[in-house]
C-alpha atoms as a PDB file:
ATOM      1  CA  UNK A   1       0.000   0.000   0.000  1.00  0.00           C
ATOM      2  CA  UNK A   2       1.128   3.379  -1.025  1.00  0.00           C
ATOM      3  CA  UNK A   3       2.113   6.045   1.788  1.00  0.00           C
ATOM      4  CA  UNK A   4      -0.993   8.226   2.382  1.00  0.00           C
ATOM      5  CA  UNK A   5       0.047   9.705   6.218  1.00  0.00           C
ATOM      6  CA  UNK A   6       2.753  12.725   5.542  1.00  0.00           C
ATOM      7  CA  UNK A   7       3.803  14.151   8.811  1.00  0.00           C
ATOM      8  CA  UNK A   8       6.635  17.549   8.349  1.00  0.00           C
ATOM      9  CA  UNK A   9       8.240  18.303  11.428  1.00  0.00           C
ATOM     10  CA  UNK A  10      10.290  20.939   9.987  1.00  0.00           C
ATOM     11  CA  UNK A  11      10.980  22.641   7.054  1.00  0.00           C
ATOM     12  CA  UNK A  12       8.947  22.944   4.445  1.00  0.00           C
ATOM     13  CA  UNK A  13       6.091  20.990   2.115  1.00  0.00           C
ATOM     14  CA  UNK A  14       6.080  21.030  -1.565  1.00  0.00           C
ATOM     15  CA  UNK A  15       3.521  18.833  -3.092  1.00  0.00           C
ATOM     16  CA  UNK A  16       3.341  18.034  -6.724  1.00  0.00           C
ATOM     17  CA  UNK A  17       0.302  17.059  -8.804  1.00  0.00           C
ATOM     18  CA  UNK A  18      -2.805  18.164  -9.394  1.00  0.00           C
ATOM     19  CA  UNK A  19      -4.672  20.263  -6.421  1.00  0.00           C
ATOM     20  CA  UNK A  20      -1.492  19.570  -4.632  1.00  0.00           C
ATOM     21  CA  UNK A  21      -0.841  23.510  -4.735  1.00  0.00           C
ATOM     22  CA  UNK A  22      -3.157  24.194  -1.400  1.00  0.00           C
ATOM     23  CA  UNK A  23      -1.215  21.381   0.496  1.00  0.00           C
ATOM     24  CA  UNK A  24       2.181  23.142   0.491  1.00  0.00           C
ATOM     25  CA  UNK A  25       2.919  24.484   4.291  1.00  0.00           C
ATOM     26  CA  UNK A  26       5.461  24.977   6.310  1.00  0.00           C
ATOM     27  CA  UNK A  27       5.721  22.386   8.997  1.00  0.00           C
ATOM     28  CA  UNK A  28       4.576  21.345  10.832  1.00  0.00           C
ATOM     29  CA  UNK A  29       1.859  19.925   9.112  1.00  0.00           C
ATOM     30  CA  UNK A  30       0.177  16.519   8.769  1.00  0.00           C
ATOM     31  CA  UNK A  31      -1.473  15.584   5.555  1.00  0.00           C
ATOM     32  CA  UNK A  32      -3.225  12.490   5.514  1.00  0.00           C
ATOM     33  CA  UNK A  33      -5.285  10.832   2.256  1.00  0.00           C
ATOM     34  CA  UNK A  34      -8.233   8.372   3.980  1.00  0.00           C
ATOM     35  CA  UNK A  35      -8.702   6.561   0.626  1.00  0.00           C
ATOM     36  CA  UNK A  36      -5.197   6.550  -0.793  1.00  0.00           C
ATOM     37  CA  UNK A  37      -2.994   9.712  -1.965  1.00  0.00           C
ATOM     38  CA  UNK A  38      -3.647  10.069  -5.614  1.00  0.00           C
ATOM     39  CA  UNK A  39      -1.736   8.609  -7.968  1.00  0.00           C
ATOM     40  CA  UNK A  40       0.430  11.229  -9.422  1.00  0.00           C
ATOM     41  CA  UNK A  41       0.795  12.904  -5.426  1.00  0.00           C
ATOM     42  CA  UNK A  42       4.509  13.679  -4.691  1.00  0.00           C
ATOM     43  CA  UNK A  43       5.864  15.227  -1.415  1.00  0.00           C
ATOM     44  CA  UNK A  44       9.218  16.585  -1.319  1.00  0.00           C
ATOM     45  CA  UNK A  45      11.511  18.826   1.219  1.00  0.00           C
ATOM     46  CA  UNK A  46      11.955  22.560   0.160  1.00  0.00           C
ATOM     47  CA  UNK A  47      15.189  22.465   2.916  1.00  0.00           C
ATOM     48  CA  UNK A  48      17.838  20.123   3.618  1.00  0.00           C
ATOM     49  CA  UNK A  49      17.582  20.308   7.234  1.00  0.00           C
ATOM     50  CA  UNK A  50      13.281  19.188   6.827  1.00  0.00           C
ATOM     51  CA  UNK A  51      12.042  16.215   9.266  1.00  0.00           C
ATOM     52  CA  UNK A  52       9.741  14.554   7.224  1.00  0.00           C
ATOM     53  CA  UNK A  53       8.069  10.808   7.441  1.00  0.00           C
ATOM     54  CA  UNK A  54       5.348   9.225   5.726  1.00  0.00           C
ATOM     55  CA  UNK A  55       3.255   5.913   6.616  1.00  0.00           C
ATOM     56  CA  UNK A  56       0.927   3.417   5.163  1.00  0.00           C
ATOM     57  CA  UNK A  57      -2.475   4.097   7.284  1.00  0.00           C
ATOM     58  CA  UNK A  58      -5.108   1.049   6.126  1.00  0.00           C
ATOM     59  CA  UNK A  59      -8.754   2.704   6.875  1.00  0.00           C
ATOM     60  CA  UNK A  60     -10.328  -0.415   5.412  1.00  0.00           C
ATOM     61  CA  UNK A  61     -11.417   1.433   1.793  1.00  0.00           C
ATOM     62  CA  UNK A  62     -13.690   3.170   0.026  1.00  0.00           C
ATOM     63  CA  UNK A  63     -16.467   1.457   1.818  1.00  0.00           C
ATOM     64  CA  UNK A  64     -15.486   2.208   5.441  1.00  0.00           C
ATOM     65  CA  UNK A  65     -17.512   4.336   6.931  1.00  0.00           C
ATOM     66  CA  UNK A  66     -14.756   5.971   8.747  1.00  0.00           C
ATOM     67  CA  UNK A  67     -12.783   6.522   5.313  1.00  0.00           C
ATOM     68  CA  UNK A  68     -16.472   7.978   3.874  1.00  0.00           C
ATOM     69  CA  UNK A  69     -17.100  10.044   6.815  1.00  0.00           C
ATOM     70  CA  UNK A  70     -13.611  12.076   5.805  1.00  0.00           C
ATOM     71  CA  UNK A  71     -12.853  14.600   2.766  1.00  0.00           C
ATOM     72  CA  UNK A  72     -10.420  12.632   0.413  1.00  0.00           C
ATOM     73  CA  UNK A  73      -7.105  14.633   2.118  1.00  0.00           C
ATOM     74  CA  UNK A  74      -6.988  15.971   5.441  1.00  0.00           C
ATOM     75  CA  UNK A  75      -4.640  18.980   6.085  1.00  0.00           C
ATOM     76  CA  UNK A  76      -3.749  19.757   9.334  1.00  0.00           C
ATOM     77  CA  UNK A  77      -1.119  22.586  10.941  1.00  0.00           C
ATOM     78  CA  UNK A  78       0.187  20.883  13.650  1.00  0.00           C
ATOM     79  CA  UNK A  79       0.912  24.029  16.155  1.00  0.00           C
ATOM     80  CA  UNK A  80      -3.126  24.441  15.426  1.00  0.00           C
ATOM     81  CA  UNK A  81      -3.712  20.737  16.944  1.00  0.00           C
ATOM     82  CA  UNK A  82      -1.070  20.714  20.054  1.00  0.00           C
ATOM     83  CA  UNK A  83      -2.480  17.598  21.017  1.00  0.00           C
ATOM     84  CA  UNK A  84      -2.011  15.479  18.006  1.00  0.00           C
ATOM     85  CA  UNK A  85       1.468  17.208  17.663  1.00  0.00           C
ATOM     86  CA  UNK A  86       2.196  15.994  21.013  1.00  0.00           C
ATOM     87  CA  UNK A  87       1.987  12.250  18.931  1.00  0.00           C
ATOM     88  CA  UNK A  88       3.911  13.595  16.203  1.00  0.00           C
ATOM     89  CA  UNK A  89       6.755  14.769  17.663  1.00  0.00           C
ATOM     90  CA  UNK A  90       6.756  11.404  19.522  1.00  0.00           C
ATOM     91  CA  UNK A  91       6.522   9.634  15.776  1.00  0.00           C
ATOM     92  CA  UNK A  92       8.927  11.526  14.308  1.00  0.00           C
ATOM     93  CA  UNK A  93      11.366  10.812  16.598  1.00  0.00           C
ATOM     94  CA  UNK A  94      10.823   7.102  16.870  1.00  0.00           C
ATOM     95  CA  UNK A  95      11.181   7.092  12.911  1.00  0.00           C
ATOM     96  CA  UNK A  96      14.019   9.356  12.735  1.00  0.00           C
ATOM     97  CA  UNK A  97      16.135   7.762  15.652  1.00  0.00           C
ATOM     98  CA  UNK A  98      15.975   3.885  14.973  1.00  0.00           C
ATOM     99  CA  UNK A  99      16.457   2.006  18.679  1.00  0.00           C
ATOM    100  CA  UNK A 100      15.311  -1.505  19.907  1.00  0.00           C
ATOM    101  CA  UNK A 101      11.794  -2.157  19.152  1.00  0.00           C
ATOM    102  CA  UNK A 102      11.078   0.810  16.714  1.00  0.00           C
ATOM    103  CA  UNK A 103       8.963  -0.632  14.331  1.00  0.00           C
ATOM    104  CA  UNK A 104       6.310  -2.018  16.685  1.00  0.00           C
ATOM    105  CA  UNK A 105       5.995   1.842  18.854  1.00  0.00           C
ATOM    106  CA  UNK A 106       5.865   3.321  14.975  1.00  0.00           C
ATOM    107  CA  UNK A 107       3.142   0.821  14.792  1.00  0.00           C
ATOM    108  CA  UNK A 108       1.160   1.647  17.385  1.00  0.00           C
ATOM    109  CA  UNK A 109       2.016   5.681  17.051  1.00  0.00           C
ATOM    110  CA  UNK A 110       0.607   5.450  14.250  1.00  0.00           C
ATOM    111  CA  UNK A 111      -3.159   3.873  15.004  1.00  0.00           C
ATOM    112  CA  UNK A 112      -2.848   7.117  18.180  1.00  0.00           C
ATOM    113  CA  UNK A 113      -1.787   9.267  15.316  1.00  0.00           C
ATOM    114  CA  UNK A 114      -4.972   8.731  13.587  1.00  0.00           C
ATOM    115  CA  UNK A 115      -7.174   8.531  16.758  1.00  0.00           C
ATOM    116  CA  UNK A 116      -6.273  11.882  17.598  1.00  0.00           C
ATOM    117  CA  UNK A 117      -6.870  13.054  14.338  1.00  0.00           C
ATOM    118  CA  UNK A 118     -10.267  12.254  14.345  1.00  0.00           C
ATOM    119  CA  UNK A 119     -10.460  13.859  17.520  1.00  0.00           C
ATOM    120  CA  UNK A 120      -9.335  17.260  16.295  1.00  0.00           C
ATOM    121  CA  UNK A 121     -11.608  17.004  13.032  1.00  0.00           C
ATOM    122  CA  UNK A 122     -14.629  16.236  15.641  1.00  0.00           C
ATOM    123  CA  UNK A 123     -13.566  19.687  18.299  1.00  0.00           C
ATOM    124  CA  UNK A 124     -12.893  21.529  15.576  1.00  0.00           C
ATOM    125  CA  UNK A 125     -16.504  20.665  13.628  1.00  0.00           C
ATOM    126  CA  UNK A 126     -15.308  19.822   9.658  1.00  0.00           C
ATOM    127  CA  UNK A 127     -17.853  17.566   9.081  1.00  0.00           C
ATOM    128  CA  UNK A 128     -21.783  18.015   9.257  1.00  0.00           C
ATOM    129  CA  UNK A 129     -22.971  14.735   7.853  1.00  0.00           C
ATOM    130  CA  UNK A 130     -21.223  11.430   8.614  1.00  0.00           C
ATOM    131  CA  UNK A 131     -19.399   9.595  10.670  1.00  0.00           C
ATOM    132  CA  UNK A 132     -17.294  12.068  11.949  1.00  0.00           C
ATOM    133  CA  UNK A 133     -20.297  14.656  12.189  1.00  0.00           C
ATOM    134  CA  UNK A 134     -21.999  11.610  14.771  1.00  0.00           C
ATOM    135  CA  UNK A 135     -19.315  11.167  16.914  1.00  0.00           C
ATOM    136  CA  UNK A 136     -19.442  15.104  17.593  1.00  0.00           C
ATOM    137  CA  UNK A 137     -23.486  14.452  18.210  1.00  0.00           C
ATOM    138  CA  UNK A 138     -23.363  14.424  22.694  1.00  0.00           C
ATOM    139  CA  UNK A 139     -26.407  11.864  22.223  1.00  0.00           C
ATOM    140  CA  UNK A 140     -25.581   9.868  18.991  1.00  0.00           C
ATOM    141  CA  UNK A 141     -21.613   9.160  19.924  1.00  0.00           C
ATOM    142  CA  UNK A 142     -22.178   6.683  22.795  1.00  0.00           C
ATOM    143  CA  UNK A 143     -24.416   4.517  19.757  1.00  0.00           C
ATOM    144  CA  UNK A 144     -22.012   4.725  17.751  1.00  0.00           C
ATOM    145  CA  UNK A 145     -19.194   4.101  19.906  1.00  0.00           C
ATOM    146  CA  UNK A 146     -21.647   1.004  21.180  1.00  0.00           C
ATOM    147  CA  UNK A 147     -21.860  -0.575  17.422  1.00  0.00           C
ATOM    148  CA  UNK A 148     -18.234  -0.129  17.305  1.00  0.00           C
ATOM    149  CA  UNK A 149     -17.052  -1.375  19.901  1.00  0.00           C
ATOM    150  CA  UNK A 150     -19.740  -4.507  19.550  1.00  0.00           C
ATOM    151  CA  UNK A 151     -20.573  -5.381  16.452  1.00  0.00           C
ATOM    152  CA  UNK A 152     -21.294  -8.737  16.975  1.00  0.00           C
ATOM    153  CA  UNK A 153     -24.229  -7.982  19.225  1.00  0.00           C
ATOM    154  CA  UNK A 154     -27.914  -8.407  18.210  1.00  0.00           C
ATOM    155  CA  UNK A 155     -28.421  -4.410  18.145  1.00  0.00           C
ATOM    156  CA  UNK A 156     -32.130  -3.156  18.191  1.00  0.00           C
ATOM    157  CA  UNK A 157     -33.246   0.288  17.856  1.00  0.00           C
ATOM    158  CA  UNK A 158     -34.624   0.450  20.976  1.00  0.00           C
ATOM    159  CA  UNK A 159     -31.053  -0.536  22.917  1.00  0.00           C
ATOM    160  CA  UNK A 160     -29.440   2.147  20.672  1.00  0.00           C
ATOM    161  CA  UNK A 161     -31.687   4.578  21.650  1.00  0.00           C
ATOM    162  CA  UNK A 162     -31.614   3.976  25.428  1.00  0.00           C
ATOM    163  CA  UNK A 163     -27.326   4.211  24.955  1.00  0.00           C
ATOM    164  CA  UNK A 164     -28.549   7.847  23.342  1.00  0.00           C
ATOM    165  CA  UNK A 165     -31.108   8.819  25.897  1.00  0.00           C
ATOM    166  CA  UNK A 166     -33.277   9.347  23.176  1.00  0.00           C
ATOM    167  CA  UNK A 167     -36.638   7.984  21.868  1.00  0.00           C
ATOM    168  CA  UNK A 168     -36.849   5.402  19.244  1.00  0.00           C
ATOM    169  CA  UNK A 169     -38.427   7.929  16.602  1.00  0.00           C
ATOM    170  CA  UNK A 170     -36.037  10.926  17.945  1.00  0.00           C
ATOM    171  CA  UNK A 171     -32.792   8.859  17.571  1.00  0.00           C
ATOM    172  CA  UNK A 172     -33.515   7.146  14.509  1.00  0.00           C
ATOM    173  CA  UNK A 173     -34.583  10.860  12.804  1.00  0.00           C
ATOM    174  CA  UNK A 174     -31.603  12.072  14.361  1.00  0.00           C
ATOM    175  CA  UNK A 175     -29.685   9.798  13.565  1.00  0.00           C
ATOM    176  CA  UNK A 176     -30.126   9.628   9.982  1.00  0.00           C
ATOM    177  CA  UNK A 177     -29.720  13.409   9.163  1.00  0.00           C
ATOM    178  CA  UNK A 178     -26.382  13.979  10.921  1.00  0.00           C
ATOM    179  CA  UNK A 179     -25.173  10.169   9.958  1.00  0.00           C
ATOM    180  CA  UNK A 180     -27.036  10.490   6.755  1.00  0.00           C
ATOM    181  CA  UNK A 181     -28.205   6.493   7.286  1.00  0.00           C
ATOM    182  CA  UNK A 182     -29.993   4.657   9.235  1.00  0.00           C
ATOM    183  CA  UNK A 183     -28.841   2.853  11.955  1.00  0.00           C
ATOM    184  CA  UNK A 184     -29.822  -0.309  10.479  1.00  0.00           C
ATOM    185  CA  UNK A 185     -27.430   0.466   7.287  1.00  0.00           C
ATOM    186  CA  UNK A 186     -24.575   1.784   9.614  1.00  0.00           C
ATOM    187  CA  UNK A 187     -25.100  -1.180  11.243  1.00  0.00           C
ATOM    188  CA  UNK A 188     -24.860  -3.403   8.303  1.00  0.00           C
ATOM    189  CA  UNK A 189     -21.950  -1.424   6.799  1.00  0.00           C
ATOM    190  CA  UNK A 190     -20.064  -1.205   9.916  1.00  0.00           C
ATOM    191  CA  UNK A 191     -19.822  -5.154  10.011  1.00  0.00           C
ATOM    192  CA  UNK A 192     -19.301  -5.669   6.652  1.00  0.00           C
ATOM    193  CA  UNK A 193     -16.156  -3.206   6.538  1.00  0.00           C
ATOM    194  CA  UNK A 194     -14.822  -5.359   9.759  1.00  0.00           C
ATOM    195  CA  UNK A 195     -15.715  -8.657   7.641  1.00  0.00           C
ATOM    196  CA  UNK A 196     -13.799  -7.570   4.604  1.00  0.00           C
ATOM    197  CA  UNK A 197     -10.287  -6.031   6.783  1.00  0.00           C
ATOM    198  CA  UNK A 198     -10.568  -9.932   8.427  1.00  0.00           C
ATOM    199  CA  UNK A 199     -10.933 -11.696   5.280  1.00  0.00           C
ATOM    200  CA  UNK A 200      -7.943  -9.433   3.410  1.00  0.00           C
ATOM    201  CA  UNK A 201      -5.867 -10.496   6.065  1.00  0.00           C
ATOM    202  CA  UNK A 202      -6.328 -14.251   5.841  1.00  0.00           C
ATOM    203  CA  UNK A 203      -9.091 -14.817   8.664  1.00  0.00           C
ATOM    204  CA  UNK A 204     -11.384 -17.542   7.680  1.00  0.00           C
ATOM    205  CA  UNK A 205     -15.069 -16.744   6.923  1.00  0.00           C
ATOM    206  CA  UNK A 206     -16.022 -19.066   9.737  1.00  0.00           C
ATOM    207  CA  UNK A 207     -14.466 -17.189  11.989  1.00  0.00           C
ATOM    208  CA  UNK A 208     -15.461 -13.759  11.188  1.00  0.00           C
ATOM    209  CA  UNK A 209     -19.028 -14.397  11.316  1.00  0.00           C
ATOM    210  CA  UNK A 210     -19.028 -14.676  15.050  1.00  0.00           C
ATOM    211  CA  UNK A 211     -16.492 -11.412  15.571  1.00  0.00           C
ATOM    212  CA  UNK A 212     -19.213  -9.084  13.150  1.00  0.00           C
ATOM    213  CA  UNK A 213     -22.375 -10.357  13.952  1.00  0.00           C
ATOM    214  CA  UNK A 214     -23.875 -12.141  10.788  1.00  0.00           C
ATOM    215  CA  UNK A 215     -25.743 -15.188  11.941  1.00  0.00           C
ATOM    216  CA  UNK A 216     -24.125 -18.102   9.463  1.00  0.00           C
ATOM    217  CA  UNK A 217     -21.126 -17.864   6.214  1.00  0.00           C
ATOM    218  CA  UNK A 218     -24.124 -17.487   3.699  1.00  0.00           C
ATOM    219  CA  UNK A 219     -25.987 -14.515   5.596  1.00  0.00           C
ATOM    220  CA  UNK A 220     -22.524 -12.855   5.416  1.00  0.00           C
ATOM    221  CA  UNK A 221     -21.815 -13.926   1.933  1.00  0.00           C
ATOM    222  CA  UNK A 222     -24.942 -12.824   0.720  1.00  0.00           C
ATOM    223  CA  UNK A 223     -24.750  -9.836   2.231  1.00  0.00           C
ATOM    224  CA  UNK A 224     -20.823  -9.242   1.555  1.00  0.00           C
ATOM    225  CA  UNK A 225     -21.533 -10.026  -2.326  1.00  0.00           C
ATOM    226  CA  UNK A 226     -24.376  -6.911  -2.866  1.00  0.00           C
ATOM    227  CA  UNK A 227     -22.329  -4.520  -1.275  1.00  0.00           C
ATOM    228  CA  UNK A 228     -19.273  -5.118  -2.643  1.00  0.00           C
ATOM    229  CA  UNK A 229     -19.999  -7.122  -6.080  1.00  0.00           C
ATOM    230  CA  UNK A 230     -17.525 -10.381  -5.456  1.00  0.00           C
ATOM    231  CA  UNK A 231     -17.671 -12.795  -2.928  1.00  0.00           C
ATOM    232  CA  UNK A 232     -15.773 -13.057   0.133  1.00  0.00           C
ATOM    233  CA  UNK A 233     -13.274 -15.213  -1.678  1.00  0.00           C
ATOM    234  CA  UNK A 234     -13.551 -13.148  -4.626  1.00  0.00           C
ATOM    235  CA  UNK A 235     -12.790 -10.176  -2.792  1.00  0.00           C
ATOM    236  CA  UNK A 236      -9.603 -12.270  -1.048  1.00  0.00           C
ATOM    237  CA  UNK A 237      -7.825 -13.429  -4.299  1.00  0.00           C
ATOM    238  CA  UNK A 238      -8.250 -10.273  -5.724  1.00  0.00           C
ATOM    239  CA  UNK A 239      -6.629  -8.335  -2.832  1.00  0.00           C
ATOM    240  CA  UNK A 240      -3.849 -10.720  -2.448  1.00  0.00           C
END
């Protein structure tokens, strides 16, 4: 997978390609493509003396809803964000100072990285429909932290609801304007999106049906094949 996380630390960025002209800044700055960097994107280093890494960050594809809920590049001044740069710093010197047991802390950097990205995108309101626009919703985040964090549970309106301290018709009306879906088809994406990182990574359709909450291999299948067009096993040779 191509880099799509940039992260300057100092000097200066110079992008080339098209629309690339808005994304020069002098660091720091993070610059982050949810669905890939496009395909004729170059960064380079306008001084000699420029800290400057760059990362693979999976966000599952196209489909996710976390890589929907964002604008196709992120660009963020990091003295604007102190608390993400706080993570940055931290990266940059892991990268840029190689000791014992680098790679996994660049790892795991990383995933905070793009936590606290999110973060600063919800406090600092860029989205109004989505994902991201959700988790900024006081009543709607704890549901969607919920199907998150438990997607393998049998979710019904009304237990969402009571997580939002909302009534059934409130939350689901609510919940489909700012999330611009229903919960149902969050729902349903949500696991799907979890089902398909699994299977890329080898997992065997048996055992991802339990983790995402379809109730057999053919439910999930089925459901895997209108979404996405292939098969589970389609979908696994192709992204091998």
């Amino acid at each position: 997978m191509a880099a799509n996380l940039f992260i300057f630390g100092q000097g200066r960025l110079d992008c080339l390609g098209k629309g690339s002209a808005e994304l020069e800044k002098n660091a720091p700055v993070l610059v982050f493509f949810p669905r890939g960097a496009p395909s004729d994107f170059r960064a380079q280093t306008g001084l000699k003396d420029t800290k400057y890494i760059s990362a693979s960050v999976d966000t599952g594809g196209e489909l996710n809803p976390i890589a929907q809920a964002l604008p196709d590049v992120v660009r963020v001044p990091l003295d604007e964000a102190k608390s993400l740069q706080a993570v940055t710093d931290i990266l940059l010197e892991e990268a840029l100072s190689p000791r014992c047991g680098g790679h996994a802390v660049i790892d795991r950097l990383c995933e905070i990285v793009v936590i606290r990205l999110l973060r600063h995108l919800i406090e600092d309101g860029q989205a109004k429909v989505g994902l991201i626009a959700g988790l900024a919703h006081p009543n709607l985040s704890p549901a969607i932290v919920a199907i998150h964090d438990h997607p393998e549970r049998l979710w019904r309106l009304e237990d969402l609801a009571n997580i939002a301290a909302m009534s059934r018709t409130h939350f689901a009306n609510t919940f489909r304007k700012v999330v611009g879906v229903t919960p149902g088809e969050y729902l349903s994406s949500w696991r799907l999106a979890l089902a398909r990182m699994e299977i890329a990574k080898g997992t065997s359709l048996k055992s991802v049906v339990g983790k995402v909450g379809f109730s057999s291999s053919a439910a999930l299948s089925r459901a895997f094949k209108r979404r996405y067009g292939v098969t589970p096993r389609q979908d696994q040779l192709r992204s091998a």
